[in-house]
Protein backbone atom coordinates (compact mmCIF):
# COMPACT_ATOMS: atom_id res chain seq x y z
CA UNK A 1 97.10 48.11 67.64
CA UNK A 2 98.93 45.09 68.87
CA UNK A 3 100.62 44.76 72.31
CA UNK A 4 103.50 41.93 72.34
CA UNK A 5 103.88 40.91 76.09
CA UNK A 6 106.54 38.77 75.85
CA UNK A 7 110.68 37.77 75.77
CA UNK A 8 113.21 39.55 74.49
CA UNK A 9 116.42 37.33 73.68
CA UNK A 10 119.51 36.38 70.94
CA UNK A 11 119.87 33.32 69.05
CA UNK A 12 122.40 31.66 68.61
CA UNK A 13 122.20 29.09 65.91
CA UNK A 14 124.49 26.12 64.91
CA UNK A 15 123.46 24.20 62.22
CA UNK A 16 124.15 20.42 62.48
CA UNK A 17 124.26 17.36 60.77
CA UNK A 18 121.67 15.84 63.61
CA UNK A 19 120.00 16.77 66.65
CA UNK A 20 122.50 15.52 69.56
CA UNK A 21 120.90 12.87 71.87
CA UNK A 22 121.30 13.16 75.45
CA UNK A 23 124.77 13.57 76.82
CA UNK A 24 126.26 13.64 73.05
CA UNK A 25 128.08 16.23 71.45
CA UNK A 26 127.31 16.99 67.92
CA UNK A 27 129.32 19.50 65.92
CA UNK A 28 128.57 22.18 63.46
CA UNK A 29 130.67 24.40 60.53
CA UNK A 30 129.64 27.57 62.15
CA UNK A 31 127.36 29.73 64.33
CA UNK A 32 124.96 32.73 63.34
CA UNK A 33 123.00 35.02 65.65
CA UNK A 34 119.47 36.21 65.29
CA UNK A 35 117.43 38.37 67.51
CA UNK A 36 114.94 36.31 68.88
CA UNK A 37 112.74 35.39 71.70
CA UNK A 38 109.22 34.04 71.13
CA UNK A 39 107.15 37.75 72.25
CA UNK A 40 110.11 39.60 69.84
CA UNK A 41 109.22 36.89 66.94
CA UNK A 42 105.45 37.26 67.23
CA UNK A 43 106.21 41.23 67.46
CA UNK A 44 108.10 41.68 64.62
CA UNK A 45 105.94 38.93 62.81
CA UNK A 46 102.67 40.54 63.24
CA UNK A 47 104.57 43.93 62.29
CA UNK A 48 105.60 42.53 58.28
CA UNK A 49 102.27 41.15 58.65
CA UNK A 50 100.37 44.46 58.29
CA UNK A 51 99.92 45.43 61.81
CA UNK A 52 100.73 48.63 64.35
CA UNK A 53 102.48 46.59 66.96
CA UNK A 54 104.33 47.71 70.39
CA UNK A 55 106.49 44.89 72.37
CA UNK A 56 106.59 45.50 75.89
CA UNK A 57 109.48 43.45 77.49
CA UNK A 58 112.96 43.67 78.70
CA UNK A 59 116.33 43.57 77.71
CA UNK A 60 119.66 44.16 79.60
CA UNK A 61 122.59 46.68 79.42
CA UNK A 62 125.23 44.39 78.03
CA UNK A 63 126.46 43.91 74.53
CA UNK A 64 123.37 41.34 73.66
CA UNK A 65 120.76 44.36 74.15
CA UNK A 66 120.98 46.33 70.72
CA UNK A 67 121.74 43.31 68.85
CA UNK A 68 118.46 41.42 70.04
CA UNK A 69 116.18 44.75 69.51
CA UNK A 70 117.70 45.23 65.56
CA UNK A 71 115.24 43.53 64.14
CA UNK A 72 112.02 44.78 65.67
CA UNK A 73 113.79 48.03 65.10
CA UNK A 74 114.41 47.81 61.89
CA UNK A 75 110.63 46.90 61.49
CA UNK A 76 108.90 49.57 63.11
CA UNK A 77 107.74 47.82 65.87
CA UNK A 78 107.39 50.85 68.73
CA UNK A 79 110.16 49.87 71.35
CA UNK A 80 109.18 52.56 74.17
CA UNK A 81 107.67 50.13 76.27
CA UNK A 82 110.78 48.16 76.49
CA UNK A 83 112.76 48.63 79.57
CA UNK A 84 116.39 48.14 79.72
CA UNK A 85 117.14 46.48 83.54
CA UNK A 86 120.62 45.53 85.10
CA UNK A 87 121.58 42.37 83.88
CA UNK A 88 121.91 39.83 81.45
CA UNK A 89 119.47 39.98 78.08
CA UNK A 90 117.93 36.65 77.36
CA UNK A 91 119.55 34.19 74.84
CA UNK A 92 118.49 31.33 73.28
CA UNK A 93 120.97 28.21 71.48
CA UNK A 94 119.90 26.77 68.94
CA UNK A 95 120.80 23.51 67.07
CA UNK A 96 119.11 22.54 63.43
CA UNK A 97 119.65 19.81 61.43
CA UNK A 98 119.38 19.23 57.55
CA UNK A 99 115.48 18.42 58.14
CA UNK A 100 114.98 21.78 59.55
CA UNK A 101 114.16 20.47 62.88
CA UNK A 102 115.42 22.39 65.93
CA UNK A 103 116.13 21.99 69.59
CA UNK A 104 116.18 24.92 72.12
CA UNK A 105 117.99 26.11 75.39
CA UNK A 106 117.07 29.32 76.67
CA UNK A 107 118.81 31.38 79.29
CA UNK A 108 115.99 34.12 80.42
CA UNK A 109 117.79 36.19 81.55
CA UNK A 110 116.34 39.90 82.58
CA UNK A 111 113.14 38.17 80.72
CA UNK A 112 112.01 37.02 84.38
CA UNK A 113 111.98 40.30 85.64
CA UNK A 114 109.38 41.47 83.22
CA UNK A 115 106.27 43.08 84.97
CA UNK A 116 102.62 43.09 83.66
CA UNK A 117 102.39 46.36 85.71
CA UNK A 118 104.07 47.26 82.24
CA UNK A 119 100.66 47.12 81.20
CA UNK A 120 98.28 48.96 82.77
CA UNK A 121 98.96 52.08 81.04
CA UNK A 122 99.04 51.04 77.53
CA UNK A 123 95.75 48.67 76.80
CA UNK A 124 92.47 50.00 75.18
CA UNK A 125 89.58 48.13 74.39
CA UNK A 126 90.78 48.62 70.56
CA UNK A 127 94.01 46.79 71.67
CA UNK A 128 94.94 43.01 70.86
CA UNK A 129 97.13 41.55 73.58
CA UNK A 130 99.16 39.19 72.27
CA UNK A 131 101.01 36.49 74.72
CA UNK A 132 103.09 33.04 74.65
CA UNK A 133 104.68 31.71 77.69
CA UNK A 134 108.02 32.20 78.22
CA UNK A 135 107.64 34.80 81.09
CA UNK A 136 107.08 34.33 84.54
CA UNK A 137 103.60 32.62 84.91
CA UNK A 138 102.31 35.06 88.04
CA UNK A 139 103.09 37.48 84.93
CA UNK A 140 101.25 35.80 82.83
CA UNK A 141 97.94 34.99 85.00
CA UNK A 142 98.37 39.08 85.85
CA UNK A 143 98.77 40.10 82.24
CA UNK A 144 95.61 38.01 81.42
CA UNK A 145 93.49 39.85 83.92
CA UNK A 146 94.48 43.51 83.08
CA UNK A 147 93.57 42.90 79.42
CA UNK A 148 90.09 41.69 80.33
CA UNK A 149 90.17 44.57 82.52
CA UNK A 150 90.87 46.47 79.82
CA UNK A 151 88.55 44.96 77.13
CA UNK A 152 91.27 44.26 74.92
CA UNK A 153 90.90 40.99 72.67
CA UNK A 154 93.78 38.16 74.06
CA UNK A 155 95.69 35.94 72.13
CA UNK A 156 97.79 33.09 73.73
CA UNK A 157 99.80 30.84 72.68
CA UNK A 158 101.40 29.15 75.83
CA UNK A 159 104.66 27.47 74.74
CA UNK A 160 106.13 26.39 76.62
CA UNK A 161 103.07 24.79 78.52
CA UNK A 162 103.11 26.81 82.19
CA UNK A 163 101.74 24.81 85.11
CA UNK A 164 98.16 23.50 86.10
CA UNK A 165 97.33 27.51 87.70
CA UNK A 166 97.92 29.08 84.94
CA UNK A 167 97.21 26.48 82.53
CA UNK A 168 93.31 26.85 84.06
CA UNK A 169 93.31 30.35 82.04
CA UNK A 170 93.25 28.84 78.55
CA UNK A 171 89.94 29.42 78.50
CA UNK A 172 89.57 33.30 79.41
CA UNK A 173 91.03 34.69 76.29
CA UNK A 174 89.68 35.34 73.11
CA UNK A 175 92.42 33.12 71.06
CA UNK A 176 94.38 30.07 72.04
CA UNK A 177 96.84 29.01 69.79
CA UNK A 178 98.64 25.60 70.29
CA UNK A 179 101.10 23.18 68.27
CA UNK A 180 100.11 18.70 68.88
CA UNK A 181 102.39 18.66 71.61
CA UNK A 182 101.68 21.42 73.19
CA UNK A 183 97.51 20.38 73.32
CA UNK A 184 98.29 17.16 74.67
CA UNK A 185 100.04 18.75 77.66
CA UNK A 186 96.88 20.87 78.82
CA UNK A 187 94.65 18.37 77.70
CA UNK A 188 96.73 16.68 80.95
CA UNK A 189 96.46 19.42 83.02
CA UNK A 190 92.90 20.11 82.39
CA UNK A 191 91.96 17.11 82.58
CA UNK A 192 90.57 17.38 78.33
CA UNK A 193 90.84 15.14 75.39
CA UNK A 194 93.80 15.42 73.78
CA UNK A 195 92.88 15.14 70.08
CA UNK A 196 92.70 18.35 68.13
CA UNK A 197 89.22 18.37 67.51
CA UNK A 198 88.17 17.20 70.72
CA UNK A 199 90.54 19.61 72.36
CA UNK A 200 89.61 22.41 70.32
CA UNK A 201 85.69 21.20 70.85
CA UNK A 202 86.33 21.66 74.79
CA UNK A 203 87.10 25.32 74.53
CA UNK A 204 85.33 26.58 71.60
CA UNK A 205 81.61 25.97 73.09
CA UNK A 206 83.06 29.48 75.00
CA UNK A 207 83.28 31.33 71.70
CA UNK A 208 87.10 31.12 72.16
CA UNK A 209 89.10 30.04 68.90
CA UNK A 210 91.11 27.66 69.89
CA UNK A 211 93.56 26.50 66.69
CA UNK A 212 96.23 23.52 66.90
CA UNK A 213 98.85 23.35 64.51
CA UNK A 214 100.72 20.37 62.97
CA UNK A 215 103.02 21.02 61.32
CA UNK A 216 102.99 20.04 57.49
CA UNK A 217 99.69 18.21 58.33
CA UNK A 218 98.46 21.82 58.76
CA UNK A 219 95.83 23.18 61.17
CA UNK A 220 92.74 22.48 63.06
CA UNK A 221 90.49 25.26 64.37
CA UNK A 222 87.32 25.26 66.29
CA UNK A 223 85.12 28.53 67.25
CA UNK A 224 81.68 28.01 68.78
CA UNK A 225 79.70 25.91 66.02
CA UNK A 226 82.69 26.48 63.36
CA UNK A 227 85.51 24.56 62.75
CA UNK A 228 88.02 25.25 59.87
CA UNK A 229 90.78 22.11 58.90
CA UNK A 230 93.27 23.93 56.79
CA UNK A 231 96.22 22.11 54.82
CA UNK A 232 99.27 23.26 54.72
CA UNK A 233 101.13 24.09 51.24
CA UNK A 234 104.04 22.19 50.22
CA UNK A 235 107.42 24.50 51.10
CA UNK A 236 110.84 24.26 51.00
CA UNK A 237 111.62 23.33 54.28
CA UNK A 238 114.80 24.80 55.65
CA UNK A 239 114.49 25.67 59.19
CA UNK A 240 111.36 25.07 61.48
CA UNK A 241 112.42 27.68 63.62
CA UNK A 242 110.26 30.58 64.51
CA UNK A 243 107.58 29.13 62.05
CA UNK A 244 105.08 29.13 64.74
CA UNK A 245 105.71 33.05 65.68
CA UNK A 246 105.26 33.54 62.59
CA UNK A 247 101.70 31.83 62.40
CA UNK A 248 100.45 34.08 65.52
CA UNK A 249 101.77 37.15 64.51
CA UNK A 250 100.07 36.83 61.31
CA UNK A 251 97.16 35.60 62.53
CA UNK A 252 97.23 38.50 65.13
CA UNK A 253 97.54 40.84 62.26
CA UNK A 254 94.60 39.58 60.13
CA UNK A 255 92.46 39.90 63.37
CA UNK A 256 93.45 43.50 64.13
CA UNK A 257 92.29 43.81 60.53
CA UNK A 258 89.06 42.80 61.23
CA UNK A 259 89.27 39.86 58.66
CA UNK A 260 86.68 37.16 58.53
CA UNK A 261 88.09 33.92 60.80
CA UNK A 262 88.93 31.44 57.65
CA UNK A 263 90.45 34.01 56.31
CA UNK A 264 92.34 35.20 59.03
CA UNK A 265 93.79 31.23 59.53
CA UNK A 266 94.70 30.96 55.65
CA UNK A 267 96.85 33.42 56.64
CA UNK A 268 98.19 32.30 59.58
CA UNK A 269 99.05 29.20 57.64
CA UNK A 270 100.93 30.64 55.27
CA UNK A 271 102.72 33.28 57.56
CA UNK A 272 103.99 29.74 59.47
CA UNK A 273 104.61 27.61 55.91
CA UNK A 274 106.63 30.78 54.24
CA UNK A 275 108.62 31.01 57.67
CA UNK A 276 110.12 27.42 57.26
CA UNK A 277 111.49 28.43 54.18
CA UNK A 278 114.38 30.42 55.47
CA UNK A 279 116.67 30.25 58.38
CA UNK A 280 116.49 32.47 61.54
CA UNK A 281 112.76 33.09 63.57
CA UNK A 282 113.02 36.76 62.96
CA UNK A 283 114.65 36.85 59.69
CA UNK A 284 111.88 34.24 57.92
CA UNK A 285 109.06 36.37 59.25
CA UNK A 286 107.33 36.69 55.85
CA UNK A 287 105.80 40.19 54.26
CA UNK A 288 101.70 40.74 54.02
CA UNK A 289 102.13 40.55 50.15
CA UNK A 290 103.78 37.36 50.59
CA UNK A 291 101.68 35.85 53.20
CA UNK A 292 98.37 37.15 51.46
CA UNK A 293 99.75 35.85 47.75
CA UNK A 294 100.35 32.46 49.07
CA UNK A 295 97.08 32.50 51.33
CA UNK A 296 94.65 32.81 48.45
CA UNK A 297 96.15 29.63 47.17
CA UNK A 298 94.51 27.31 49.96
């Protein structure tokens, strides 16, 4: 099974002719909300994907709770572990413009009163733990250590980037997942080289897969002696957001699976193309048939 440790929120998406630049207003026809929240996306995501997932998180008890929680409802994701605290649930805005390119404010909301206490009664050995970043990093560092504790396998993908302290981690789980930008702020932190391959070089002598995505210029992944450089297919591209939830949670799924590592990526890659496709992070999360259809194609 897969435990999502992660946020909880609602988007709310305008659609705009261009991102604004600093201090500009841009407007847009309309406004459409989405349940959201990267550890939501990656739940739900690893949930079409194949997988037996539970999201442990947070919402609050106002009138954004049970409209954030439809879709990993709707899914089958198991929602006991979710705890519904005083206050405000999380909410993201979101602007994206004809190219599919987004920008992103998010208001956390009862997100950074999430504990990884959460935790200790629901991680086996069997169990992946899958985590990004957009909890509190004491959280975070804590989460890490009850999962090795555990013996569960640990997946991170840290975005945003959390500070030097908790950056130092990277290396103590089983998977690191990371987009360009994202490696060269580490890289900075760690004091590593910043290209892929040298990046992914630094961690995977440890036998941790370490994969950086880019985009439409595909993937790069390293794992002890293997590396894998993976294209990505040609797509449709109508919204960006979310397409990187979608590449963990698939790529979460295929490991629960047990499936070979290539394989396991392919996937990932086309979990994250398929995603750009359609508007909304939750609502693009592609279906196993889909993902595995397009996956034998690269």
């Amino acid at each position: 099974m897969i435990t999502v440790f992660g946020s909880i929120n609602l988007d709310l998406v305008v659609a705009v002719p261009r991102l604004p630049e600093r201090g500009e207003t841009v407007i847009g026809p309309d406004h459409q909300a989405f349940p959201g929240g990267k550890g939501a996306n990656q739940a739900l995501a690893a949930r079409r994907a194949g997988a037996v997932v539970q999201m442990v998180g947070a919402v609050g008890q106002d009138a954004f709770a049970a409209p954030a929680l439809t879709g990993l409802d709707d899914a089958g994701v198991k929602l006991d572990t979710v705890r519904r605290l005083e206050g405000a649930t999380g909410l993201a805005f979101i602007g994206v413009e004809a190219s599919g390119e987004n920008q992103i404010i998010v208001a956390s909301g009862v997100n950074t009163r999430v504990s990884a206490d959460w935790l200790q009664a629901t991680l086996t050995p069997e169990d992946i733990l899958l985590m990004q970043g957009e909890l509190p990093e004491a959280e975070l560092i804590s989460a890490i250590e009850f999962g090795r504790a555990a013996d569960a396998t640990l997946i991170w993908n840290p975005a945003p980037v959390p500070s030097q302290k908790c950056a130092a981690l990277a290396g103590d789980v089983d998977v690191l997942v990371v987009n360009r930008g994202e490696a060269e702020e580490l890289a900075a932190l760690l004091g590593l080289p910043s290209e892929p391959e040298a990046f992914a070089s630094a961690f995977s002598q440890n036998d941790v897969l370490v994969v950086v995505t880019m985009g439409a210029n595909g993937i790069y992944a390293g794992k002890g002696s293997q590396r894998f450089r993976i294209k990505a297919p040609a797509v449709d591209v109508q919204d960006t957001t979310g397409a990187g939830d979608a590449f963990c949670g698939a790529l979460a799924a295929a490991i629960d699976r047990g499936d070979q590592t290539e394989a396991a990526l392919k996937q990932a890659v086309a979990a994250g193309s398929l995603a750009c496709t359609v508007t909304g992070a939750q609502s693009s999360a592609p279906s196993q048939s889909d993902i595995q259809k397009l996956a034998a194609e690269l």
